[in-house]
Protein backbone atom coordinates (compact mmCIF):
# COMPACT_ATOMS: atom_id res chain seq x y z
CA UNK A 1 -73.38 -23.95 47.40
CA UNK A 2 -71.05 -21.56 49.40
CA UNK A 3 -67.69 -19.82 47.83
CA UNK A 4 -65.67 -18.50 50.47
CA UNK A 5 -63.77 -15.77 48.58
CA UNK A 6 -60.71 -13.20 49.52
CA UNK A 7 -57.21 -11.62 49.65
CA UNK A 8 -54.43 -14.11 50.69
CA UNK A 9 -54.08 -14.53 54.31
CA UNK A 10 -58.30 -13.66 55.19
CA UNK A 11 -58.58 -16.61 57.27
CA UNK A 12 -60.80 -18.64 53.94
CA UNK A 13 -59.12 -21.64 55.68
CA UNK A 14 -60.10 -21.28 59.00
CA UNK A 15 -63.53 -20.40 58.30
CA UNK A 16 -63.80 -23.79 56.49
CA UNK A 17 -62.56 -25.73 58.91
CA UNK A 18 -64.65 -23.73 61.68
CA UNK A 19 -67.79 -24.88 59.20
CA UNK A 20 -66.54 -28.44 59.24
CA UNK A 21 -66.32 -28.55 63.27
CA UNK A 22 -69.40 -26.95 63.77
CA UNK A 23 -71.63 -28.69 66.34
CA UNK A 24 -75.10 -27.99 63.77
CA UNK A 25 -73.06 -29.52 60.77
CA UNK A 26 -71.73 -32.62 62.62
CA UNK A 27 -74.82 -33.51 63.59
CA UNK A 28 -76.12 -33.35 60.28
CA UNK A 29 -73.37 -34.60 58.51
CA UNK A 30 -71.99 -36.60 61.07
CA UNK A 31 -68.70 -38.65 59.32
CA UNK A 32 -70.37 -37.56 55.47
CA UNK A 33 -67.89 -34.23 56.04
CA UNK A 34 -64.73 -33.95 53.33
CA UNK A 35 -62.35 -31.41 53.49
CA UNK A 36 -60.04 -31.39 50.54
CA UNK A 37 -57.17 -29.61 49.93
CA UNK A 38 -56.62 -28.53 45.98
CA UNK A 39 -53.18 -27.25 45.92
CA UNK A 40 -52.12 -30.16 44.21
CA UNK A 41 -54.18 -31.07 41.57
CA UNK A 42 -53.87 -29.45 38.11
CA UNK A 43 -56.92 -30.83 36.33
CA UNK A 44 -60.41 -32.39 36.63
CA UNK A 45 -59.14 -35.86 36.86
CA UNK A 46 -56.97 -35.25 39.50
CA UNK A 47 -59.12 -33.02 41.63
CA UNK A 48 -61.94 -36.10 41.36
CA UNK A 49 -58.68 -38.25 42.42
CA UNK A 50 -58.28 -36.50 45.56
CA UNK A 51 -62.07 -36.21 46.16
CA UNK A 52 -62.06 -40.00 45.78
CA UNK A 53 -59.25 -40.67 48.28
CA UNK A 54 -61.61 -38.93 50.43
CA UNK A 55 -63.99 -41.63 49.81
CA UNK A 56 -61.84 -44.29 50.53
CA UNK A 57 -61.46 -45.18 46.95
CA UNK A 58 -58.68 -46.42 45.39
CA UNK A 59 -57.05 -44.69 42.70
CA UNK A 60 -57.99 -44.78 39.45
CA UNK A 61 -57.23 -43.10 36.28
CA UNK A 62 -60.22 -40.19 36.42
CA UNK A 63 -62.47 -40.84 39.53
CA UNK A 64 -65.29 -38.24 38.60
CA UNK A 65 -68.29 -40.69 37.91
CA UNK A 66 -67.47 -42.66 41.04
CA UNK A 67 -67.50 -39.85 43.28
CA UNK A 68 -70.58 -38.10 41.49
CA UNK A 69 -72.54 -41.90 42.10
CA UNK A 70 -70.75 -41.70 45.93
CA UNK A 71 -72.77 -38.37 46.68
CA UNK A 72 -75.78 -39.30 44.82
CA UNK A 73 -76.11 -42.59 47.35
CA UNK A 74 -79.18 -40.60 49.26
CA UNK A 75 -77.22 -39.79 51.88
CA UNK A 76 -76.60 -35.97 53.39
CA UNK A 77 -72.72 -35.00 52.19
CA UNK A 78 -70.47 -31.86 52.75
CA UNK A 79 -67.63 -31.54 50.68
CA UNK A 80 -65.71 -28.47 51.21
CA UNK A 81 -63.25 -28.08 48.60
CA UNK A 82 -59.84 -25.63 49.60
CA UNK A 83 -57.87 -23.34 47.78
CA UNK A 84 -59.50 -24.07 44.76
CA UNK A 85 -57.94 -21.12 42.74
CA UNK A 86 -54.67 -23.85 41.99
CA UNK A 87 -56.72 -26.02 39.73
CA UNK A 88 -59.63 -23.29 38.21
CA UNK A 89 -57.18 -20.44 37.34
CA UNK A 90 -55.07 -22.24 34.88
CA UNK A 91 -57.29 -21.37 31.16
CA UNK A 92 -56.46 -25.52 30.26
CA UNK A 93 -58.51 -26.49 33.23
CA UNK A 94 -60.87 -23.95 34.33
CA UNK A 95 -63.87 -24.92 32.00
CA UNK A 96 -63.41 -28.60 33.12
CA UNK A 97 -63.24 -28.23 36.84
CA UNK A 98 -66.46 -25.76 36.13
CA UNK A 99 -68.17 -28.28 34.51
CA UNK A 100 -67.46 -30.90 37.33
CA UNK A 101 -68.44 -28.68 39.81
CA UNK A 102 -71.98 -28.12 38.25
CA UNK A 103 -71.93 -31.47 37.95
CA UNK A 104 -71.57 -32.28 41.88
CA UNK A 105 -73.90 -29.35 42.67
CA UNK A 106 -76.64 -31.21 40.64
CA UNK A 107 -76.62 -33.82 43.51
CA UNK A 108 -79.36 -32.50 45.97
CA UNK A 109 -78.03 -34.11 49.13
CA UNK A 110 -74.58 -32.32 48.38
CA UNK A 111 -73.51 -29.19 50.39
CA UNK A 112 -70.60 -27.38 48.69
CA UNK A 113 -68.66 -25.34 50.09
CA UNK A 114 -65.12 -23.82 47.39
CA UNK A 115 -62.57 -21.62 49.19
CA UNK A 116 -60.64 -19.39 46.58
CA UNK A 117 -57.94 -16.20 46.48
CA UNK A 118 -59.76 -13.63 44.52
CA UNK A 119 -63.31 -12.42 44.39
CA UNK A 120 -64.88 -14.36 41.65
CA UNK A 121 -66.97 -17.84 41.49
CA UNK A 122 -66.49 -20.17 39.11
CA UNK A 123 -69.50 -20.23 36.58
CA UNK A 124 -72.01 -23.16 35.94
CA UNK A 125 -72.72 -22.94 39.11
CA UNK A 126 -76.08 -21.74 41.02
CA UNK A 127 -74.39 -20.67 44.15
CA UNK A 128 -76.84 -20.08 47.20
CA UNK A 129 -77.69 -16.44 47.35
CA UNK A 130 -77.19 -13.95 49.25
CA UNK A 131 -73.51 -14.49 48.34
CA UNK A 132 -71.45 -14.51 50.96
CA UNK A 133 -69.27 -11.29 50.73
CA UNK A 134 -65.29 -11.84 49.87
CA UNK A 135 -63.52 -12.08 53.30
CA UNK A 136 -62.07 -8.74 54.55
CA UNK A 137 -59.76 -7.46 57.63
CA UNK A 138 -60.74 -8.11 60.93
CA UNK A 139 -61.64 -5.44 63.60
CA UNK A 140 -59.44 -4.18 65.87
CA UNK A 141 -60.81 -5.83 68.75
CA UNK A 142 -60.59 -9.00 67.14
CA UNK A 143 -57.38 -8.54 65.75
CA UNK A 144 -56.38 -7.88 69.29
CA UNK A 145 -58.18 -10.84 70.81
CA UNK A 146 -56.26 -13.02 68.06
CA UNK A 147 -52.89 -11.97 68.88
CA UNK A 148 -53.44 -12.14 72.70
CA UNK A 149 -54.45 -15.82 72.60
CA UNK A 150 -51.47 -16.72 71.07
CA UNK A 151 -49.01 -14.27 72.33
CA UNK A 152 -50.56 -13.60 75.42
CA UNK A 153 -51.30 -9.89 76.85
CA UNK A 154 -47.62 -9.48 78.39
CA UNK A 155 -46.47 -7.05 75.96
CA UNK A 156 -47.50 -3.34 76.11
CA UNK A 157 -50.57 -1.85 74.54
CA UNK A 158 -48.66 0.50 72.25
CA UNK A 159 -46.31 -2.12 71.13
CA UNK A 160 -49.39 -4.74 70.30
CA UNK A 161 -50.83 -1.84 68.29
CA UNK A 162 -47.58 -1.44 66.28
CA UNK A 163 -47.82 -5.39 65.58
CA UNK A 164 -51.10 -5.36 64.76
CA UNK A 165 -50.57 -2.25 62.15
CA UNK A 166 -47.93 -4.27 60.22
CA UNK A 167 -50.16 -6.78 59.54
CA UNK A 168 -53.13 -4.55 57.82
CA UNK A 169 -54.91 -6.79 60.29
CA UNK A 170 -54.89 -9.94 58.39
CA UNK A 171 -55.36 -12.86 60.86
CA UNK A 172 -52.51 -14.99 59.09
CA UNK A 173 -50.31 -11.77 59.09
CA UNK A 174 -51.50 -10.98 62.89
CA UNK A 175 -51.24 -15.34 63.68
CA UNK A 176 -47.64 -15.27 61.76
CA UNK A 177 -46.65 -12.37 63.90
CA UNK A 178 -48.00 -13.40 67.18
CA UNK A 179 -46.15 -16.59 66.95
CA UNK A 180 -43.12 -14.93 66.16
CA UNK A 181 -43.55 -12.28 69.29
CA UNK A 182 -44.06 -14.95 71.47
CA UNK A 183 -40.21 -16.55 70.73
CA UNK A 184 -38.34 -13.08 70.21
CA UNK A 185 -40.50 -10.41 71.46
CA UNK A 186 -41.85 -7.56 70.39
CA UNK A 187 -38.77 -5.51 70.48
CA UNK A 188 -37.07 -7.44 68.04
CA UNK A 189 -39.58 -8.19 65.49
CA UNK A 190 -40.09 -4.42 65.28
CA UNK A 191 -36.89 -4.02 64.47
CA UNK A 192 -36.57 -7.24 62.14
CA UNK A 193 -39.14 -5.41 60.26
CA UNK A 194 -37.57 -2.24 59.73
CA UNK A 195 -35.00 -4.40 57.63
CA UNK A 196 -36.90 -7.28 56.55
CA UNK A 197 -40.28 -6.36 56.40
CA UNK A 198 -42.81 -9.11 55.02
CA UNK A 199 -40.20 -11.39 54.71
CA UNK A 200 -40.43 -12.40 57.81
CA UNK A 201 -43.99 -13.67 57.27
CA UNK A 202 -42.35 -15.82 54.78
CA UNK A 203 -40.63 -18.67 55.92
CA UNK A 204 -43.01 -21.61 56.30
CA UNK A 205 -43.50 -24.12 53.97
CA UNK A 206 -47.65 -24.11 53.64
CA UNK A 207 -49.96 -21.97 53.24
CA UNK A 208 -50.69 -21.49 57.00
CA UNK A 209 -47.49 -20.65 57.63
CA UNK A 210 -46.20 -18.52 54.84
CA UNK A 211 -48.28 -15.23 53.94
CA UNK A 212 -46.94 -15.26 50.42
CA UNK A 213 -48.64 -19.01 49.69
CA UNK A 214 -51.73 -18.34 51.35
């Protein structure tokens, strides 16, 4: 029982993802591996909804005993649930989706894994200790490496480093940035900046593509 906690932008995504892909967990998983995104769903019900959709199940109106009596089947499961925050925050749901999550972390053969904005774990739960630390910046190096493979090494040193301080090296600030250097260049999103600033990083439509939803 995993939370994956930290500031907008961390890269709480992308480590999920990384956790689903790993070779170790698909080979003990094998197609038992959910990843479900929460941004939509404002209570309990509809959280179990999308779990269930998951499953394969069809919809019904609140979903949570089926799925609980899917992952108590025997079988190994990983559910990683994403961007969690949308449906605990609110004070009308947050004891509900707590108590559903204790629920599903009752199930022995369940691996959970929660991504959330913040530093704090829902309660009820007994996540696996030693917690896993909330997400910070990366190093420079890897900030570096990060913007390279995506904007490749063209640019000059001293303008990379200028990048790579605007974005307090967040990797979706440094990904958001690369991708942007590699249409205009580095000589214009410099400059875009001194106007604009994190504006710019602000123009998708999901969270991997706008810091501000992340």
């Amino acid at each position: 029982r995993i939370a994956i906690l930290g500031a907008g932008g961390m890269g709480k995504t992308s480590l999920a993802r990384a956790v689903l892909h790993h070779p170790n967990i698909t080979t003990r998983y094998h197609g038992n591996r959910f990843f479900v995104t929460c941004d939509i769903a404002s209570s309990k019900a509809e959280l179990a909804g999308l779990i269930g959709s998951h499953l394969g199940m069809k919809p019904g109106k609140d979903l949570t005993h089926a799925a609980r009596k899917h992952f108590s089947n025997g079988s190994s499961h990983l559910l990683i649930l994403d961007n969690l925050e949308t449906v605990w925050e609110p004070v009308e749901s947050c004891k509900e989706i707590e108590e559903f999550l204790s629920l599903l972390t009752h199930i022995p053969s369940l691996a959970l894994v929660i991504t959330m904005r913040g530093a704090e774990r829902p309660s009820k739960v007994q996540w696996t200790r030693l917690f896993l630390p909330p997400l910070q910046p990366v190093a420079q190096d890897a900030a570096r490496k990060i913007f390279i493979d995506i904007a490749d090494d063209s640019h000059s040193p001293e303008e990379i480093d200028q990048i790579l301080s605007l974005a307090a090296n967040m990797p979706l600030s440094i990904s958001l940035l690369a991708h942007l250097v590699d249409v205009e260049g580095c000589t214009k999103i410099l400059s875009s900046w001194e106007t604009e600033k994190t504006s710019i990083l602000s123009e998708g439509s999901d969270r991997r593509s706008n810091l501000e939803l992340s």
